[in-house]
C-alpha atoms as a PDB file:
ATOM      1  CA  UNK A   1      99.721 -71.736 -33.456  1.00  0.00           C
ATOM      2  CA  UNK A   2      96.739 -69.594 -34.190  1.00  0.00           C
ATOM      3  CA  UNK A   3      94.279 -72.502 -34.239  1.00  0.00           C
ATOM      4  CA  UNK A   4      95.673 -72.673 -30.645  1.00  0.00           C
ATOM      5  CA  UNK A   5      94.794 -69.405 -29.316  1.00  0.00           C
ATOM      6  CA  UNK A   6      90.868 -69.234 -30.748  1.00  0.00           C
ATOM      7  CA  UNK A   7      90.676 -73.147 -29.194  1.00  0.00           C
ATOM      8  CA  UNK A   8      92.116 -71.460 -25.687  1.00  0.00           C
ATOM      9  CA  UNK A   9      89.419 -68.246 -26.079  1.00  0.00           C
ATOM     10  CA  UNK A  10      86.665 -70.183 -26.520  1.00  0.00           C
ATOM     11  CA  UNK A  11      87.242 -72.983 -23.684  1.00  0.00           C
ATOM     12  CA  UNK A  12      87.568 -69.867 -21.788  1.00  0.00           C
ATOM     13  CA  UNK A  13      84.372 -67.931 -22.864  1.00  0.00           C
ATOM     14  CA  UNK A  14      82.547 -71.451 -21.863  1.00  0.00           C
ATOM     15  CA  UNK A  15      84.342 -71.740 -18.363  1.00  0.00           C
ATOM     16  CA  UNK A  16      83.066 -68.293 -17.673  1.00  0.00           C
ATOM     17  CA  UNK A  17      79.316 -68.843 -19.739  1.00  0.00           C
ATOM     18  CA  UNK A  18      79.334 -72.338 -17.178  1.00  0.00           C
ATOM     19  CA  UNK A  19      80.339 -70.145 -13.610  1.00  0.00           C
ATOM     20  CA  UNK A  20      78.100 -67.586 -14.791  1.00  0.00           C
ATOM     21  CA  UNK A  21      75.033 -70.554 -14.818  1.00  0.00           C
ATOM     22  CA  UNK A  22      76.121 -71.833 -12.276  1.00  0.00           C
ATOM     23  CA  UNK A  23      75.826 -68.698  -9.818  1.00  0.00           C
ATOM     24  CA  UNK A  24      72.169 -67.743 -11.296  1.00  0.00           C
ATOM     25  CA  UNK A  25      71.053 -70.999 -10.358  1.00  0.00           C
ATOM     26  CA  UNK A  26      72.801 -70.697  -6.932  1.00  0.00           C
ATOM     27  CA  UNK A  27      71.417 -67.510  -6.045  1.00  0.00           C
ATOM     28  CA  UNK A  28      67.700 -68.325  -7.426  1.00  0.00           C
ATOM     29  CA  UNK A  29      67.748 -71.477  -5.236  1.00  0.00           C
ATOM     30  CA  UNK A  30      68.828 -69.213  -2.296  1.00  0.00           C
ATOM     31  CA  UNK A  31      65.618 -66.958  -3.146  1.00  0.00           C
ATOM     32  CA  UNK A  32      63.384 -69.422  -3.917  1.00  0.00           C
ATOM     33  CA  UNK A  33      64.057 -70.867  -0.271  1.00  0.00           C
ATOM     34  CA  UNK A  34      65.138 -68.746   1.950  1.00  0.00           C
ATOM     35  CA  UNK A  35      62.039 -65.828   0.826  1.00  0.00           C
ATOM     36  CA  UNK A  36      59.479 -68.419   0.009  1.00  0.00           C
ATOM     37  CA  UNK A  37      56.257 -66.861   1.855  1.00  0.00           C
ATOM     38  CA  UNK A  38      57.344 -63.547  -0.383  1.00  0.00           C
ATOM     39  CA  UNK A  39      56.972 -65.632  -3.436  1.00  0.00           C
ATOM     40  CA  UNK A  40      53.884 -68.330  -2.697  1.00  0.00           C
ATOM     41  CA  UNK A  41      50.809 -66.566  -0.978  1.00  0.00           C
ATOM     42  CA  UNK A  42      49.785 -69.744   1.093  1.00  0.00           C
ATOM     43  CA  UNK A  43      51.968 -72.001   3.895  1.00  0.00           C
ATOM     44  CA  UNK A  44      51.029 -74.981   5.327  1.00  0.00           C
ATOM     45  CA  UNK A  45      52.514 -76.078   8.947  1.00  0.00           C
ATOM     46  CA  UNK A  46      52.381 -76.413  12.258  1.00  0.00           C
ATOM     47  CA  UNK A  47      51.266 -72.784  14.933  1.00  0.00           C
ATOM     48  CA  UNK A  48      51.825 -72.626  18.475  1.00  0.00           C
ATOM     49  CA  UNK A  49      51.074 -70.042  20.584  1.00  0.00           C
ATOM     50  CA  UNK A  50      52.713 -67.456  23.175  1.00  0.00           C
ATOM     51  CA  UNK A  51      51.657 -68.218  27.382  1.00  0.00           C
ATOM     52  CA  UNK A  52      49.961 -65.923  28.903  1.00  0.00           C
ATOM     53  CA  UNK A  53      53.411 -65.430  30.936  1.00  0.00           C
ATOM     54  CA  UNK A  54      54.951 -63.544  27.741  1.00  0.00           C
ATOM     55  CA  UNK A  55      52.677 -60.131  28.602  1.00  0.00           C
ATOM     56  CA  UNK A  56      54.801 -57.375  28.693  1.00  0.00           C
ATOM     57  CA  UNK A  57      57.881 -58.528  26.149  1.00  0.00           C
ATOM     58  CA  UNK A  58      59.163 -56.722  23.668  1.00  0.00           C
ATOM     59  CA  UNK A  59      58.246 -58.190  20.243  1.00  0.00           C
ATOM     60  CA  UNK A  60      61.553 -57.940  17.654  1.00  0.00           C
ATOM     61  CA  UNK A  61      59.161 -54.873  16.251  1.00  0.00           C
ATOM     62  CA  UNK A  62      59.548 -52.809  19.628  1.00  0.00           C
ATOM     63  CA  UNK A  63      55.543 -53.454  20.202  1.00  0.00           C
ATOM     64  CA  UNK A  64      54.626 -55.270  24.095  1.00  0.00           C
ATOM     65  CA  UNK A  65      53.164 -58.449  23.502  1.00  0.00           C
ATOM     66  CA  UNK A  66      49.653 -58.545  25.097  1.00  0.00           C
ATOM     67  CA  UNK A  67      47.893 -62.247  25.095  1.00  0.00           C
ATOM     68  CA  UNK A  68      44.413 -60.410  24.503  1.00  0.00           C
ATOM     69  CA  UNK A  69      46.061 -59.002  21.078  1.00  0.00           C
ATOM     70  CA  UNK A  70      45.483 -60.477  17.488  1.00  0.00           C
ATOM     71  CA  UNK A  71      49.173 -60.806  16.392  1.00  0.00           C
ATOM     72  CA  UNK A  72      51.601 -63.058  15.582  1.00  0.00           C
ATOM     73  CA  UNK A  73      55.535 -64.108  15.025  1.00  0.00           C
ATOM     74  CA  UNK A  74      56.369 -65.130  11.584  1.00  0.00           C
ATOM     75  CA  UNK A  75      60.052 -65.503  10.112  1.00  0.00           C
ATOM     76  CA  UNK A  76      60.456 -63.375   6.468  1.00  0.00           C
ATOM     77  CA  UNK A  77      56.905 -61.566   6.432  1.00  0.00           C
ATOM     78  CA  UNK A  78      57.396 -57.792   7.441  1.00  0.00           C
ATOM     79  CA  UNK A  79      55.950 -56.507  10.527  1.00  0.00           C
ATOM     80  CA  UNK A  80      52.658 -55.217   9.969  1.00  0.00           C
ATOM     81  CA  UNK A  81      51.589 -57.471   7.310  1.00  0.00           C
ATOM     82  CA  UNK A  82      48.219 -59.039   7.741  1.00  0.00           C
ATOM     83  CA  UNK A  83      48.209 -62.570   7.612  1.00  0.00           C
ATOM     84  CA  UNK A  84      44.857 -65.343   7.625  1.00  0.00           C
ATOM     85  CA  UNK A  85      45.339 -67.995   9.770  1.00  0.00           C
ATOM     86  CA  UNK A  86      43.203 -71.027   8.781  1.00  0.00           C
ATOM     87  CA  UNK A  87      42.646 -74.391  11.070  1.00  0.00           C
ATOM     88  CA  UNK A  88      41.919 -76.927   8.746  1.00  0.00           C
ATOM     89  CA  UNK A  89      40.583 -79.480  11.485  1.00  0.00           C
ATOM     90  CA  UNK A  90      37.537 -76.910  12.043  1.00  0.00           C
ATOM     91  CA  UNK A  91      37.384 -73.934   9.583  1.00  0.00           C
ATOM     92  CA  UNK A  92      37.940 -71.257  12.087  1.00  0.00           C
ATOM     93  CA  UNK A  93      39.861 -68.701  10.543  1.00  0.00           C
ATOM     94  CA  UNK A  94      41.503 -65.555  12.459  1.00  0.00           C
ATOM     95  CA  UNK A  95      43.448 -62.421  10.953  1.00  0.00           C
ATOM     96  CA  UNK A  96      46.694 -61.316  12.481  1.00  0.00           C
ATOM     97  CA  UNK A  97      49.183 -58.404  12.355  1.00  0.00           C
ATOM     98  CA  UNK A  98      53.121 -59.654  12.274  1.00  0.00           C
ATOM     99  CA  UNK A  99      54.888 -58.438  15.371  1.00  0.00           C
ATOM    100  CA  UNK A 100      57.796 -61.001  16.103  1.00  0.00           C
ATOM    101  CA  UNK A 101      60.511 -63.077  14.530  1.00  0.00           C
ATOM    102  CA  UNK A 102      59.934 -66.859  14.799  1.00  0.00           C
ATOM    103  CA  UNK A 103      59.009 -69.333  15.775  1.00  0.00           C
ATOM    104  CA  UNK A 104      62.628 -71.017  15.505  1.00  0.00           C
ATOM    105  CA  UNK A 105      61.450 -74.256  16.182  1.00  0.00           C
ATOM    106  CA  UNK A 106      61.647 -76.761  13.295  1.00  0.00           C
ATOM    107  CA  UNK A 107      58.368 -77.491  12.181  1.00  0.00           C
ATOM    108  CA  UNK A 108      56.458 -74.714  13.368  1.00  0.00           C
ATOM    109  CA  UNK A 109      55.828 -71.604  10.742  1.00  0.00           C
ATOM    110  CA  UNK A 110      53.941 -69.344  13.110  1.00  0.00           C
ATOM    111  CA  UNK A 111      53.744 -68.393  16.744  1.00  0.00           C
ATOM    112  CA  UNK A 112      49.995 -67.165  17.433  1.00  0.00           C
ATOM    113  CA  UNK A 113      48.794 -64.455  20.688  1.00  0.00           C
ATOM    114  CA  UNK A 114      46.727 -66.220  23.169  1.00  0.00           C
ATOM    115  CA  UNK A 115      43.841 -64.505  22.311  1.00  0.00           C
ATOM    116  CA  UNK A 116      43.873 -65.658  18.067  1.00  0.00           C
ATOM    117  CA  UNK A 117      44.933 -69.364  19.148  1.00  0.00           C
ATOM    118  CA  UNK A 118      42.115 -69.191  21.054  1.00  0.00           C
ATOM    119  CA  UNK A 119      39.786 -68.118  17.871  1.00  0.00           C
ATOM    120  CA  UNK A 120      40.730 -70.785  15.659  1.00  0.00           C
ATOM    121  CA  UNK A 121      40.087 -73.469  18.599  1.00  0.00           C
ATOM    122  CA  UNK A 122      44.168 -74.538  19.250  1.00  0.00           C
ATOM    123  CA  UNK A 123      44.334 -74.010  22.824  1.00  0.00           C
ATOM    124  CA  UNK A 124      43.638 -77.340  23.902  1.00  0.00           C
ATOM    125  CA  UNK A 125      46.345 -79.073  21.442  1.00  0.00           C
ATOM    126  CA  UNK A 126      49.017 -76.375  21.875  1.00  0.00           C
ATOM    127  CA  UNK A 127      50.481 -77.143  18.724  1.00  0.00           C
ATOM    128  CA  UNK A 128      48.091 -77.301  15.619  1.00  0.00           C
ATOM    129  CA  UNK A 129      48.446 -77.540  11.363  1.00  0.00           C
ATOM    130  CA  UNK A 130      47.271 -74.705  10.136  1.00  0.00           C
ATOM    131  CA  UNK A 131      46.909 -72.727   7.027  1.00  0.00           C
ATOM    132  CA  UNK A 132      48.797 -69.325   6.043  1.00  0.00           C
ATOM    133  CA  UNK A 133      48.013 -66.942   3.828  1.00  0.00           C
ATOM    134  CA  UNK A 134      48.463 -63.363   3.259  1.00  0.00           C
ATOM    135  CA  UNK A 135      45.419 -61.294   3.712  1.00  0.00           C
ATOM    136  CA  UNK A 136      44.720 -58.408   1.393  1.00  0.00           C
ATOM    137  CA  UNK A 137      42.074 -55.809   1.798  1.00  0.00           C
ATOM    138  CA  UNK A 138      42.000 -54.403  -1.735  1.00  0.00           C
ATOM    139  CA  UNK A 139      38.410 -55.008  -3.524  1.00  0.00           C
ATOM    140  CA  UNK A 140      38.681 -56.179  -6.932  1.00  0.00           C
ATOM    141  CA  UNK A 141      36.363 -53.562  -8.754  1.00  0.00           C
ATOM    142  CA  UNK A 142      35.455 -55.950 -11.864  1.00  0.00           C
ATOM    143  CA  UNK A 143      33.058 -58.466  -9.568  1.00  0.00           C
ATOM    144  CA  UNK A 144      31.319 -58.594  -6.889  1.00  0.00           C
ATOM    145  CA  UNK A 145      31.060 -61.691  -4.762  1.00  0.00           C
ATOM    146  CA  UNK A 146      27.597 -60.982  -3.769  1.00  0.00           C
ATOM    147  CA  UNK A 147      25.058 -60.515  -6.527  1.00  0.00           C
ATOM    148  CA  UNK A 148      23.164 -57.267  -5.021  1.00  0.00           C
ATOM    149  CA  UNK A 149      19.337 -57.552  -5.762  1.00  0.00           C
ATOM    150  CA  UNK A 150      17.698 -54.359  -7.179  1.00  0.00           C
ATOM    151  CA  UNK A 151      14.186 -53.258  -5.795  1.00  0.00           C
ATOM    152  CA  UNK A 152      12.023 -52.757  -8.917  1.00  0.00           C
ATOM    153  CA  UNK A 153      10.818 -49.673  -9.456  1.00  0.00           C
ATOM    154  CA  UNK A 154       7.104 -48.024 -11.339  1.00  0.00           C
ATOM    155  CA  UNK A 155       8.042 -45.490 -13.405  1.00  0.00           C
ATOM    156  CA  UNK A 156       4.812 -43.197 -14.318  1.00  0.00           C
ATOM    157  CA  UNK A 157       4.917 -40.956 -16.936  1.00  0.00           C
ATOM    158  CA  UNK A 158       3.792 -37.383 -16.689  1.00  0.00           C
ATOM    159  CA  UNK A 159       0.680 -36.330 -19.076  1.00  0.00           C
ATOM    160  CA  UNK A 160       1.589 -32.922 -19.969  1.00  0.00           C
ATOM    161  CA  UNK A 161       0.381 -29.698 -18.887  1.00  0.00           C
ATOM    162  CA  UNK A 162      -3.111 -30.609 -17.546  1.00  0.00           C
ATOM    163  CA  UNK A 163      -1.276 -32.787 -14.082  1.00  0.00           C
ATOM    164  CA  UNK A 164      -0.154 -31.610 -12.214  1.00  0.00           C
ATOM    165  CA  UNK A 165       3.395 -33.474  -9.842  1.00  0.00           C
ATOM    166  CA  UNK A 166       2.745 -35.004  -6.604  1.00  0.00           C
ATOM    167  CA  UNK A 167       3.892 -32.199  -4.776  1.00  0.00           C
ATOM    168  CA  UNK A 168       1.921 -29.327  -5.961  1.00  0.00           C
ATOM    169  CA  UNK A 169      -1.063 -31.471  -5.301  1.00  0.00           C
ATOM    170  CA  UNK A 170       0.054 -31.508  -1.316  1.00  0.00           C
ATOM    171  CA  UNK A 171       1.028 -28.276  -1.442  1.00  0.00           C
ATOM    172  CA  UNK A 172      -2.351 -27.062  -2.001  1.00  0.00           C
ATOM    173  CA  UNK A 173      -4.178 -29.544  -0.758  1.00  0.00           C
ATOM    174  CA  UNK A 174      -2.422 -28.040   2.649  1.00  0.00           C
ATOM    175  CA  UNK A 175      -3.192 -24.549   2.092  1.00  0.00           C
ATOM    176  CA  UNK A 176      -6.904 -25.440   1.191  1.00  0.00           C
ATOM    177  CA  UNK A 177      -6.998 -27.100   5.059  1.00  0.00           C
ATOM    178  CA  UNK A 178      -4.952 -23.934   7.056  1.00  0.00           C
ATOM    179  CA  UNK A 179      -7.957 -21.452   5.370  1.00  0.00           C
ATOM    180  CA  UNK A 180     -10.370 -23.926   6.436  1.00  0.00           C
ATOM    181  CA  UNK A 181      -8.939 -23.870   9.885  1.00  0.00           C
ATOM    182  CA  UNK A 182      -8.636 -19.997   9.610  1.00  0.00           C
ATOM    183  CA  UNK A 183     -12.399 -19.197   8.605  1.00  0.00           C
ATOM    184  CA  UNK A 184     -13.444 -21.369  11.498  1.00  0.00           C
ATOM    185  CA  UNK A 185     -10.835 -19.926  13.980  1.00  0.00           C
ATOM    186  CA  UNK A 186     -12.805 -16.490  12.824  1.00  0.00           C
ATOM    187  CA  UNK A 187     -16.292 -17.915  12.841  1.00  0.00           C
ATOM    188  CA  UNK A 188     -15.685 -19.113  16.566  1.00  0.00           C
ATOM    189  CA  UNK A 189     -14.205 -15.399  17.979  1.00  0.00           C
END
């Protein structure tokens, strides 16, 4: 009978050890695809673009839309994150502020201003493959990406006592010339 009841506890310990699994996987997947942009810097897909008739709206982040603006509608980034948006076809790359939910077209991953469509050269196709990335200001203080070329410099060394620096030199040299114009100032009256 006691064999029984340590058979029954552990069956039990691995039904709960399985469910337990079995909801960590569940909720990483749900991360993993639902918050993906928060995770992976870089998104490829398609961008369209707000008409010119949307001036005016209210974006989801209160802000008026403006087609001369640099801004954009993403789905999970927050509002105000800067985001680089790449066309691959030509290299043009513009950098946007997130203003808007969307697009919530199937697809699409962004919904570009008039004005930054307009930049990376998408106006004519309306609907273009672009590249996403998050944009970050901070400068990495270990390199730089330019190599910054030093003027070279003389270096003289000083004698001792018997030169005398540049600038006592001009300071006399200046006095000398004001009691040379002096003396002839007095020789002329």
């Amino acid at each position: 009978m006691r064999d029984n009841r340590i058979a029954t506890a552990g069956k039990i310990f691995h039904k709960q050890y399985f469910w337990c699994c079995v909801t960590a996987i569940a909720i990483l997947s749900f991360l993993t695809s639902h918050f993906s942009p928060l995770f992976s810097q870089t998104q490829q897909g398609k961008a369209s673009f707000y008409p010119k008739k949307f001036t005016g709206r209210r974006t989801a982040s209160g802000e008026r839309l403006h087609h001369d603006s640099l801004t954009c509608a993403h789905r999970t980034y927050p509002f105000g994150t800067l985001l680089r948006v790449t066309n691959p076809a030509n290299g043009k790359k513009v950098i946007v502020r997130v203003t808007d939910r969307g697009p919530y077209v199937r697809g699409r991953i962004i919904d570009l201003s008039m004005r930054a469509a307009r930049e990376i050269g998408i106006i004519g196709q309306g609907i273009a493959p672009v590249i996403v990335e998050k944009f970050s200001e901070a400068v990495i203080p270990f390199r730089p990406e330019d190599i910054l070329e030093l003027p070279d410099f003389e270096i003289g060394i000083n004698d001792g006592p018997d030169t005398k620096p540049v600038w006592v030199i001009l300071k006399e040299d200046l006095d000398r010339r004001q009691k040379e114009q002096s003396k002839k100032e007095v020789g002329m009256k």
